[in-house]
Protein backbone atom coordinates (compact mmCIF):
# COMPACT_ATOMS: atom_id res chain seq x y z
CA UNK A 1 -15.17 -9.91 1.67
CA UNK A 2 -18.64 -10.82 0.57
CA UNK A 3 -19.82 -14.40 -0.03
CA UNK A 4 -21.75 -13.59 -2.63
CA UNK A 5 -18.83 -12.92 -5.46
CA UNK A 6 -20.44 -13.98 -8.91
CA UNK A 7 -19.99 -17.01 -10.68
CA UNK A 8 -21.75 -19.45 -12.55
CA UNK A 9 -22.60 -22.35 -9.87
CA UNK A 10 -24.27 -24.26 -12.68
CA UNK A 11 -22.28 -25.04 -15.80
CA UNK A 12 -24.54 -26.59 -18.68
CA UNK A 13 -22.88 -29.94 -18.98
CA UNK A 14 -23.59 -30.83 -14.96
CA UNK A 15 -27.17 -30.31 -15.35
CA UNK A 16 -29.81 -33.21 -15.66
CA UNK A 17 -32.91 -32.71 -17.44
CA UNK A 18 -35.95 -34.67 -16.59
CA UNK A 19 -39.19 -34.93 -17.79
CA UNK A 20 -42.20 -35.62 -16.25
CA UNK A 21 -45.43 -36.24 -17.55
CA UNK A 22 -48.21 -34.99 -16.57
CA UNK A 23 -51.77 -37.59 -15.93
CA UNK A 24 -54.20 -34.62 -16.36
CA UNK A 25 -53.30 -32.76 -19.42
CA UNK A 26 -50.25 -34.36 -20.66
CA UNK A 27 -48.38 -31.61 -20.43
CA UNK A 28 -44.07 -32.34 -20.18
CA UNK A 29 -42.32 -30.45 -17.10
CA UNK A 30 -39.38 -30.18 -17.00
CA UNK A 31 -37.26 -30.16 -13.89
CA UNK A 32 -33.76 -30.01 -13.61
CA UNK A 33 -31.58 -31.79 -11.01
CA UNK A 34 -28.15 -30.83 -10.70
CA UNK A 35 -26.27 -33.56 -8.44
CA UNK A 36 -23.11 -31.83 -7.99
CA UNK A 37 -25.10 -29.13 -5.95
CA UNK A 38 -26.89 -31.31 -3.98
CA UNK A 39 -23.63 -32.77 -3.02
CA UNK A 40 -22.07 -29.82 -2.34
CA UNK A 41 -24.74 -28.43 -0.19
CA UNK A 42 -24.81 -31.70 1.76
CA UNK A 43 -21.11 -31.21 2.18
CA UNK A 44 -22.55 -27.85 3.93
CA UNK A 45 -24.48 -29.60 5.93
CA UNK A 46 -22.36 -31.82 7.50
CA UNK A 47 -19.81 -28.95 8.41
CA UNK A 48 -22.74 -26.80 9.88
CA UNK A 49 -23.98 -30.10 11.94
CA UNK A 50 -20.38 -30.78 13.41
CA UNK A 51 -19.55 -27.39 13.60
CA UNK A 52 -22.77 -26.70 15.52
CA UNK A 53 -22.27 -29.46 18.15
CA UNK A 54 -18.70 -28.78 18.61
CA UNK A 55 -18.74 -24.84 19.48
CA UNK A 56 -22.02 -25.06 21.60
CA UNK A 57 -20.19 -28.08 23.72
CA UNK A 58 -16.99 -25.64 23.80
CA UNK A 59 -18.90 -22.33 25.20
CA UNK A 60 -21.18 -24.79 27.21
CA UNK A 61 -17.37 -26.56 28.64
CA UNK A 62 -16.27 -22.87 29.87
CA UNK A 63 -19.15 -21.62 31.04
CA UNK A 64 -20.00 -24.35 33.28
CA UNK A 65 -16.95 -25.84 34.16
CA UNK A 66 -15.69 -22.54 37.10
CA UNK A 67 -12.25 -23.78 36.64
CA UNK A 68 -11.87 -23.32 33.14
CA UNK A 69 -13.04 -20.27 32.83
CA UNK A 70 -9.27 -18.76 32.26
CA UNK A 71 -8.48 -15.57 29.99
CA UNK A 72 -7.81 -17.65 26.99
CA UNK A 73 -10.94 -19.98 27.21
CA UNK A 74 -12.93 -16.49 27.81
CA UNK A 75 -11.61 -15.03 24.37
CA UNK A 76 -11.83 -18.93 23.06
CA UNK A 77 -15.73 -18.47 23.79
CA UNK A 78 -15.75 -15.34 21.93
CA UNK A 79 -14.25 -17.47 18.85
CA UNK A 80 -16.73 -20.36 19.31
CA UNK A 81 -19.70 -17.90 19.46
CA UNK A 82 -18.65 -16.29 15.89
CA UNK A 83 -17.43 -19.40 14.01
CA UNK A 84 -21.21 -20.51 15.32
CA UNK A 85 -22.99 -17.15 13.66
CA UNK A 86 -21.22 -17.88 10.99
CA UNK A 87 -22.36 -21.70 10.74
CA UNK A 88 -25.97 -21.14 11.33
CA UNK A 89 -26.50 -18.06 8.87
CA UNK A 90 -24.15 -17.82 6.39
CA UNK A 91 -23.81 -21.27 5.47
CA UNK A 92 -26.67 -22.43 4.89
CA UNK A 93 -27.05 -19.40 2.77
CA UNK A 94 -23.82 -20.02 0.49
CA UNK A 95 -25.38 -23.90 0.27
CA UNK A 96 -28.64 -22.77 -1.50
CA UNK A 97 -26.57 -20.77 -4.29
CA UNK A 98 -25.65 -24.37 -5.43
CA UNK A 99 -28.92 -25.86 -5.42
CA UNK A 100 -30.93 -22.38 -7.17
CA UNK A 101 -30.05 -20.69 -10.32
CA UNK A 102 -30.78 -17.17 -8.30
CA UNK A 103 -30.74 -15.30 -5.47
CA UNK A 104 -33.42 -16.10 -2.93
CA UNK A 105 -32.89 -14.26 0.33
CA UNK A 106 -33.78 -10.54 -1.67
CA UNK A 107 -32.51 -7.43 -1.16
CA UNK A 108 -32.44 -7.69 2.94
CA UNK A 109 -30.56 -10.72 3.23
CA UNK A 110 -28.24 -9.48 0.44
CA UNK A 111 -26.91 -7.03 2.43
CA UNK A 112 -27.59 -8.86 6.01
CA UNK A 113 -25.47 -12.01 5.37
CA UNK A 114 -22.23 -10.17 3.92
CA UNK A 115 -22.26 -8.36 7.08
CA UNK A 116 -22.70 -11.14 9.39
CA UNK A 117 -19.73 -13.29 7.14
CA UNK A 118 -17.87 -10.47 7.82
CA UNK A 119 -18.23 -9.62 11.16
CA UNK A 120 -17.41 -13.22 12.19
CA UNK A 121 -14.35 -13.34 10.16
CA UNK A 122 -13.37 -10.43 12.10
CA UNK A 123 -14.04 -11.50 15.27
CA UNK A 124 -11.67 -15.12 14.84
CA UNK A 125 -8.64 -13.20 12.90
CA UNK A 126 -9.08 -10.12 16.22
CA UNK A 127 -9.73 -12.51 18.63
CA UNK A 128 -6.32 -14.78 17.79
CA UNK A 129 -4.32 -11.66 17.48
CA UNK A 130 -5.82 -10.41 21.55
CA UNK A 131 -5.14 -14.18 22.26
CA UNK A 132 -1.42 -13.80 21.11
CA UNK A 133 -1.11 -10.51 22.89
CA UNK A 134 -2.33 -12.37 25.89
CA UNK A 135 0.31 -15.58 25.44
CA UNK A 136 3.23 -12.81 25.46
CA UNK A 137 1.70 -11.35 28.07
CA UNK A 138 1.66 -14.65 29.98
CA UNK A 139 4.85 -15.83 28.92
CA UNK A 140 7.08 -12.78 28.56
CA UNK A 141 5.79 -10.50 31.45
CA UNK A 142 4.31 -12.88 33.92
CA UNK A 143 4.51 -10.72 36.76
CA UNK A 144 2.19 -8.42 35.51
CA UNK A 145 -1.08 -7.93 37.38
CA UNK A 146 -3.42 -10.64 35.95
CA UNK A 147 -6.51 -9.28 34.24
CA UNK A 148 -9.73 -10.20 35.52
CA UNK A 149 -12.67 -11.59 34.02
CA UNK A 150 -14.73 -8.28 33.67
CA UNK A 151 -11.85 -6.74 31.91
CA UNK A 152 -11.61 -9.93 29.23
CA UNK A 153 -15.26 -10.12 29.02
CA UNK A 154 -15.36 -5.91 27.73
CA UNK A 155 -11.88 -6.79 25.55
CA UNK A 156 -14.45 -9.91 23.68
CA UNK A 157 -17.40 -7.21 23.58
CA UNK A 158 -15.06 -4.61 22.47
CA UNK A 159 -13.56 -6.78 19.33
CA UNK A 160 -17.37 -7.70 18.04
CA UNK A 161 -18.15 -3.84 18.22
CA UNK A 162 -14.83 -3.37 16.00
CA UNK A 163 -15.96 -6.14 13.48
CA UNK A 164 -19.28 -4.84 13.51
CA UNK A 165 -18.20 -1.52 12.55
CA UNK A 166 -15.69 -2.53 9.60
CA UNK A 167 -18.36 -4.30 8.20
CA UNK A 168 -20.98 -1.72 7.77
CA UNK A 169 -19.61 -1.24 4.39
CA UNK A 170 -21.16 -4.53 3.23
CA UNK A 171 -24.38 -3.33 4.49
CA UNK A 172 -24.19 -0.13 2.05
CA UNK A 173 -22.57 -1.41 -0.58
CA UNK A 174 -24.40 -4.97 -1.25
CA UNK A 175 -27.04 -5.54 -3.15
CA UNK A 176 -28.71 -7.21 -6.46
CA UNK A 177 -26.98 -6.55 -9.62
CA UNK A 178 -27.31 -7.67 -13.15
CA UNK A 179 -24.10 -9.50 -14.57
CA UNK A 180 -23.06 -10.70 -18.17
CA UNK A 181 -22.09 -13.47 -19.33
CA UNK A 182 -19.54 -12.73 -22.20
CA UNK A 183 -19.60 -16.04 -24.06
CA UNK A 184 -23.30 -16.55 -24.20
CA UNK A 185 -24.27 -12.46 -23.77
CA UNK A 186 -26.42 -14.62 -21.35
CA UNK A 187 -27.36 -11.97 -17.73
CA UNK A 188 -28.13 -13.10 -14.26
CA UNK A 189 -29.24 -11.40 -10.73
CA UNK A 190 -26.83 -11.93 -7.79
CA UNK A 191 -25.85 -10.43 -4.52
CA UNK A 192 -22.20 -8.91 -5.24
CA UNK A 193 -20.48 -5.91 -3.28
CA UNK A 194 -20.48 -3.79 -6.29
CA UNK A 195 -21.93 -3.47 -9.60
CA UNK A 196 -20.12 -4.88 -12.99
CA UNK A 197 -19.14 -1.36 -13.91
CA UNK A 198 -16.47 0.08 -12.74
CA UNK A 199 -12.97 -2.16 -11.81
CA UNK A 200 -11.64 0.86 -9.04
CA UNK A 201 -13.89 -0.13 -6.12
CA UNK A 202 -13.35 -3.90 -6.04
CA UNK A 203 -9.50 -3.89 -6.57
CA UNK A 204 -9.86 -1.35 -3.55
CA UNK A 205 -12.69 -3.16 -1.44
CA UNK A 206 -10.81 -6.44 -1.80
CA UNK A 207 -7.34 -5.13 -1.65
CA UNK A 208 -8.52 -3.34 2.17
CA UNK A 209 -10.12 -6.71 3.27
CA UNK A 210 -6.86 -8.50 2.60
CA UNK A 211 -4.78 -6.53 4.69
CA UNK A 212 -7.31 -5.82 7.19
CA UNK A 213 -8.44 -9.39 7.73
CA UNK A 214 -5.38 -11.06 7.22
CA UNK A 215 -2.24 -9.65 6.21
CA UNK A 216 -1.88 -7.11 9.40
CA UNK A 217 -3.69 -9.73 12.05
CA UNK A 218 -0.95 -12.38 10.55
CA UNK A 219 1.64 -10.18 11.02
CA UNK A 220 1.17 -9.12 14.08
CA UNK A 221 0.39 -12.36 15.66
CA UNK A 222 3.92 -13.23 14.15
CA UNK A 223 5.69 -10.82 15.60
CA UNK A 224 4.05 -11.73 19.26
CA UNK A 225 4.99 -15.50 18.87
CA UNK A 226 8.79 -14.14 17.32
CA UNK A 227 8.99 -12.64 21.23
CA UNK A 228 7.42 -15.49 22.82
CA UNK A 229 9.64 -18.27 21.72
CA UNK A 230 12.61 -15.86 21.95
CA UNK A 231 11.51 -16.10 25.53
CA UNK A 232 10.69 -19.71 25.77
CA UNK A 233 14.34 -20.73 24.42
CA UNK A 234 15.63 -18.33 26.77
CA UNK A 235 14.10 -19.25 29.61
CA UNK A 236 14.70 -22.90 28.97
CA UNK A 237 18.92 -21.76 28.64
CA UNK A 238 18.54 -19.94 32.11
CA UNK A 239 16.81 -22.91 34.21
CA UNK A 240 19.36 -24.21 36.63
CA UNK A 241 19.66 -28.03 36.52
CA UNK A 242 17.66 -28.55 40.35
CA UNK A 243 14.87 -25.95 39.25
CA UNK A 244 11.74 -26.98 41.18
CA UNK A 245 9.37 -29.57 39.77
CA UNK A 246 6.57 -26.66 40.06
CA UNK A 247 8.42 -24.18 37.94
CA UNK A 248 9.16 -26.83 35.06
CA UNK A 249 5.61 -27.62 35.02
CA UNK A 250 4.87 -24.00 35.15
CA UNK A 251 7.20 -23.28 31.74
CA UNK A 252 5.39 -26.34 30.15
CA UNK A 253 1.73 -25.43 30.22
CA UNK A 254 2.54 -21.84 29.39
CA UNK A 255 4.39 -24.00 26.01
CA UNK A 256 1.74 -26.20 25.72
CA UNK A 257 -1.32 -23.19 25.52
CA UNK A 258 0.87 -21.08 23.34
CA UNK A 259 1.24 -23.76 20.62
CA UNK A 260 -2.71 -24.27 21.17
CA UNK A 261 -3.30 -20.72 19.79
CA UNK A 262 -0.22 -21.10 16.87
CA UNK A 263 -2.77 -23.60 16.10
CA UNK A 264 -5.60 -22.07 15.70
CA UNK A 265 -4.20 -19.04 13.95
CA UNK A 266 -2.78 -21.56 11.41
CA UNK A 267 -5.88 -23.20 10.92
CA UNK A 268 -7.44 -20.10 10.60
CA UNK A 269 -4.28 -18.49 7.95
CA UNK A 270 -4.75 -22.34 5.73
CA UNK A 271 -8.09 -21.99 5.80
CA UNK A 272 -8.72 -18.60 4.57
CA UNK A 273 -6.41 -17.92 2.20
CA UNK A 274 -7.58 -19.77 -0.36
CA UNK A 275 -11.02 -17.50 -0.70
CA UNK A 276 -8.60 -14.33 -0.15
CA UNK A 277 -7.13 -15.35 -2.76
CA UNK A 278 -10.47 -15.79 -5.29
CA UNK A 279 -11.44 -13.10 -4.38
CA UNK A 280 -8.71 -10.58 -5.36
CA UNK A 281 -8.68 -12.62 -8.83
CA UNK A 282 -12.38 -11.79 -9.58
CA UNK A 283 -11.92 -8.43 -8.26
CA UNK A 284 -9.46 -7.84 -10.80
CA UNK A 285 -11.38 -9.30 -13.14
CA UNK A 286 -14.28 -8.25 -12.12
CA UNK A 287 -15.65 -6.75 -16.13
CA UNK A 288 -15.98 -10.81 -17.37
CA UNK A 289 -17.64 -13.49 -15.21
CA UNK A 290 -15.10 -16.89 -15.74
CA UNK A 291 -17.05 -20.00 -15.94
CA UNK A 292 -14.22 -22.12 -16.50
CA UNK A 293 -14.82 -25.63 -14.40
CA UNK A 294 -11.62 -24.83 -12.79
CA UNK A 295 -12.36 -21.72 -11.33
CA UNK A 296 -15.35 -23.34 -10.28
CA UNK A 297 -14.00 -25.90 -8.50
CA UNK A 298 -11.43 -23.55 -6.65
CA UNK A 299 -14.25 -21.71 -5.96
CA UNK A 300 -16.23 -24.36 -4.01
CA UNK A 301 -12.97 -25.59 -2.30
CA UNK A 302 -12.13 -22.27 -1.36
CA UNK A 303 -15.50 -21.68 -0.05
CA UNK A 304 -16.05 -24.89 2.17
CA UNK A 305 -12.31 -24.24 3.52
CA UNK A 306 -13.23 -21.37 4.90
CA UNK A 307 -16.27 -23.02 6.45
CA UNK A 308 -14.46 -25.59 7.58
CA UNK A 309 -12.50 -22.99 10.18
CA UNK A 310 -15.54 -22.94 11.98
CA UNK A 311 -15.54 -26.09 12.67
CA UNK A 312 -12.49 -27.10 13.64
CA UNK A 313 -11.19 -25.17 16.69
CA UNK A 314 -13.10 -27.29 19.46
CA UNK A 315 -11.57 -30.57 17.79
CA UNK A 316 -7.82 -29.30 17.22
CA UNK A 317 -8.59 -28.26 21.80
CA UNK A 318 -9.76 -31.25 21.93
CA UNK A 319 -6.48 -32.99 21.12
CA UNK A 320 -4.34 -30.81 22.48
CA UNK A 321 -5.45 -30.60 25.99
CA UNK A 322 -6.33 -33.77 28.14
CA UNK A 323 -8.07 -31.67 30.46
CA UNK A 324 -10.51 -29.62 27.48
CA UNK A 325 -10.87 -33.41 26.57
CA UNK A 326 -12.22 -34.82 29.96
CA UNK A 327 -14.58 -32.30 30.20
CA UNK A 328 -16.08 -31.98 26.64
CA UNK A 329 -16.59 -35.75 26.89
CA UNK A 330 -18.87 -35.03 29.84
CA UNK A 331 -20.42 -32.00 28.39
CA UNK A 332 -21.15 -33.91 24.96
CA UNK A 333 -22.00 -37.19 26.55
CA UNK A 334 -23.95 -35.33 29.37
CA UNK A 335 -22.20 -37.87 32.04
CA UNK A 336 -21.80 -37.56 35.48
CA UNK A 337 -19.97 -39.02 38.31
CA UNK A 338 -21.99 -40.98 40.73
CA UNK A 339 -22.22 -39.45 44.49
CA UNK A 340 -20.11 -41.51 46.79
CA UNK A 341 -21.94 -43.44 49.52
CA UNK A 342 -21.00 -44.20 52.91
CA UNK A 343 -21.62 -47.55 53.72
CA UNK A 344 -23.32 -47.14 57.26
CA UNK A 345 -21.61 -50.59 58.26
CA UNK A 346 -18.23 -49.28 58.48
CA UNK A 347 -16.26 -49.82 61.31
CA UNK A 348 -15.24 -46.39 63.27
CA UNK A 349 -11.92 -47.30 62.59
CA UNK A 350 -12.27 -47.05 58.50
CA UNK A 351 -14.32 -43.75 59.09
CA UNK A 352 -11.41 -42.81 60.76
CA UNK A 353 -8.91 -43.46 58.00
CA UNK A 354 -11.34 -42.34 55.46
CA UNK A 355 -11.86 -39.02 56.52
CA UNK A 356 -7.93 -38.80 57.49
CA UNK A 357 -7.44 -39.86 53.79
CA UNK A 358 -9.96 -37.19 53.11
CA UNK A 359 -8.15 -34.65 54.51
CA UNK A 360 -4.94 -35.48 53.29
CA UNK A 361 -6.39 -34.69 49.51
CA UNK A 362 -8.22 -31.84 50.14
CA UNK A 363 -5.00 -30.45 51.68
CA UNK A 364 -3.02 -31.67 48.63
CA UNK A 365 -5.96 -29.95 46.47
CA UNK A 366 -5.40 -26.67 48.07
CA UNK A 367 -2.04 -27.17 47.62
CA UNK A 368 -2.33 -27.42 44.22
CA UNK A 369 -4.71 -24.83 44.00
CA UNK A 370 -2.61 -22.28 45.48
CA UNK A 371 -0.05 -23.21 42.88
CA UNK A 372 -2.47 -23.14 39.70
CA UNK A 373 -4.07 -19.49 40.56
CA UNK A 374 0.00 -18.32 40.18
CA UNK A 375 -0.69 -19.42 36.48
CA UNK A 376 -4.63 -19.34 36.13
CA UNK A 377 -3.91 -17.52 33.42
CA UNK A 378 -2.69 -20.03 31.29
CA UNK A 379 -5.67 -21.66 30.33
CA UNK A 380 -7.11 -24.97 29.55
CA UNK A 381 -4.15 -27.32 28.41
């Protein structure tokens, strides 16, 4: 699915015209100012500011941070580096078509940005589906040997080679074409997929992004979580009244990180289907260019939706898990904890205790330790 579908971004009656006059020869210029566009594109820039500072704080939280750097926060990375491509190229791109009455990024960046778009669209809808697998994996099979990080990190680099590859076809197929403008036999340049002739290729091109991108990942993902709380509810019939406080605890982060990913791949179905959806109706429509102001406002909402995906993964974390919270707040507020001092006046008998105390939590640490790399797995919540 390309971003750059056509469509009239500036309807006639939303344009200002003013005049300026010139001091040397008099001459009027006109320049025109079109304030729903510069609204819109500062709507863009908002979501690209946010979305920047949230997904470099969430890669920045798992890379540093040793003990959160679990399977799911590995492929949750992966997600956080795309949705950031995404942000940093593509969106300011899309932005610009509301502020210009043409293309301006030529012939390169006509075929460069469709395949970035879709690459990172790929990665998020592949990545939630190897993050589902991985859930059922936890949850269902947990005595399975646990996959280490060398294995995750080649699944992440394996999903961006897959994306890459499905969207090569944007890279052939993209470029500048001419369309016309039925009810004023008016033509423009834009970046589109395919040319106006021909209806065969676009019903197919969007028709195969549909299912590939959304439709299949969706249904898969379905069936995973169909499995997984088939084995929550039975797990939760089976557990004998004096089950140990461990095990409980166990059961409840592996519920807690499995509703974090239904999350995400909700956000991600909401958000996205919306600009699925505009784009199978131009595709089969795809001889006449509408310019009604209600396909033009579905456009826009559908297209700052789908933007808005990329932004909101590290804040949906970031209320679901206390412990993603703690440590984004340091990350974003750059905070750390003040070393502890000895005072040098204490008694022998209070170093005593203290490094008795001392003891007694680092054994209850290892403790707990020893019980957390059982589920290390499970991820941040």
């Amino acid at each position: 699915m390309s971003l750059e579908d056509s469509f009239i971004l500036n309807p006639e009656n939303m344009i200002f015209n003013v005049s300026q006059v010139s001091s040397i020869n008099t001459e009027v210029q006109t320049h025109y100012i079109w304030l729903p566009g510069i609204a819109i594109a500062t709507v863009y820039g908002l979501l690209i500011i946010i979305g920047f500072i949230g997904n470099v704080t969430l890669m920045r939280t798992f890379i540093t941070v040793k003990s959160m750097r679990t399977v799911p926060n590995l492929f949750m990375s992966s997600l956080a580096l795309g949705d950031l491509l995404l942000l940093v190229t593509c969106a300011p791109v899309d932005a610009s078509r509301y502020l210009a009455d043409k293309w301006l990024f030529g012939r390169v960046g006509c075929k460069l940005i469709p395949f970035i778009q879709l690459t990172s669209v790929g990665v998020s809808v592949f990545t939630l589906t190897a993050l589902s697998a991985d859930r059922y994996k936890a949850i269902v099979k947990p005595m399975d040997i646990q996959t280490s990080t060398a294995k995750i990190c080649f699944r992440a680099a394996a999903i961006w080679l897959f994306s890459m590859t499905l969207a090569v076809p944007e890279v052939v197929f993209s470029d500048l074409h001419t369309f016309n403008i039925g009810q004023t036999n008016d033509t423009f340049v834009t970046c589109a997929p395919y040319p106006h002739a021909g209806e065969l290729h676009p019903k197919i091109h969007s028709m195969a992004f549909f299912l590939i991108f959304y439709i299949i990942p969706l249904l898969i993902i379905s069936v995973y979580y169909c499995f997984i709380a088939r084995s929550l509810i039975q797990s939760a019939s089976d557990m004998p009244v004096e089950a140990h406080l461990h095990i409980k605890k166990q059961i409840e982060s592996r519920k807690r990180l499995a509703k974090t990913v239904l999350v995400f791949v909700g956000l991600f179905a909401v958000c996205w289907l919306p600009s699925h959806v505009i784009y199978l109706y131009r595709s089969y429509h795809y001889g006449q260019v509408d310019t009604s102001l209600g396909h033009f406002i579905a456009s826009v909402c559908a297209r700052i939706l789908a933007f808005t995906n990329s932004c909101v993964n590290p804040f949906a974390l970031y209320l679901l898990s206390n412990s993603f919270q703690k440590q984004f707040n340091k990350q974003l507020h750059c905070r750390r904890h003040p070393p502890i001092n000895c005072n040098a006046q204490s008694t022998g008998r209070s170093n005593t205790r203290l490094t008795s105390v001392k003891s007694n939590n680092q054994s209850l640490a290892n403790f707990s330790l020893v019980n957390e790399a059982h589920v290390s797995q499970e991820g941040c919540v």
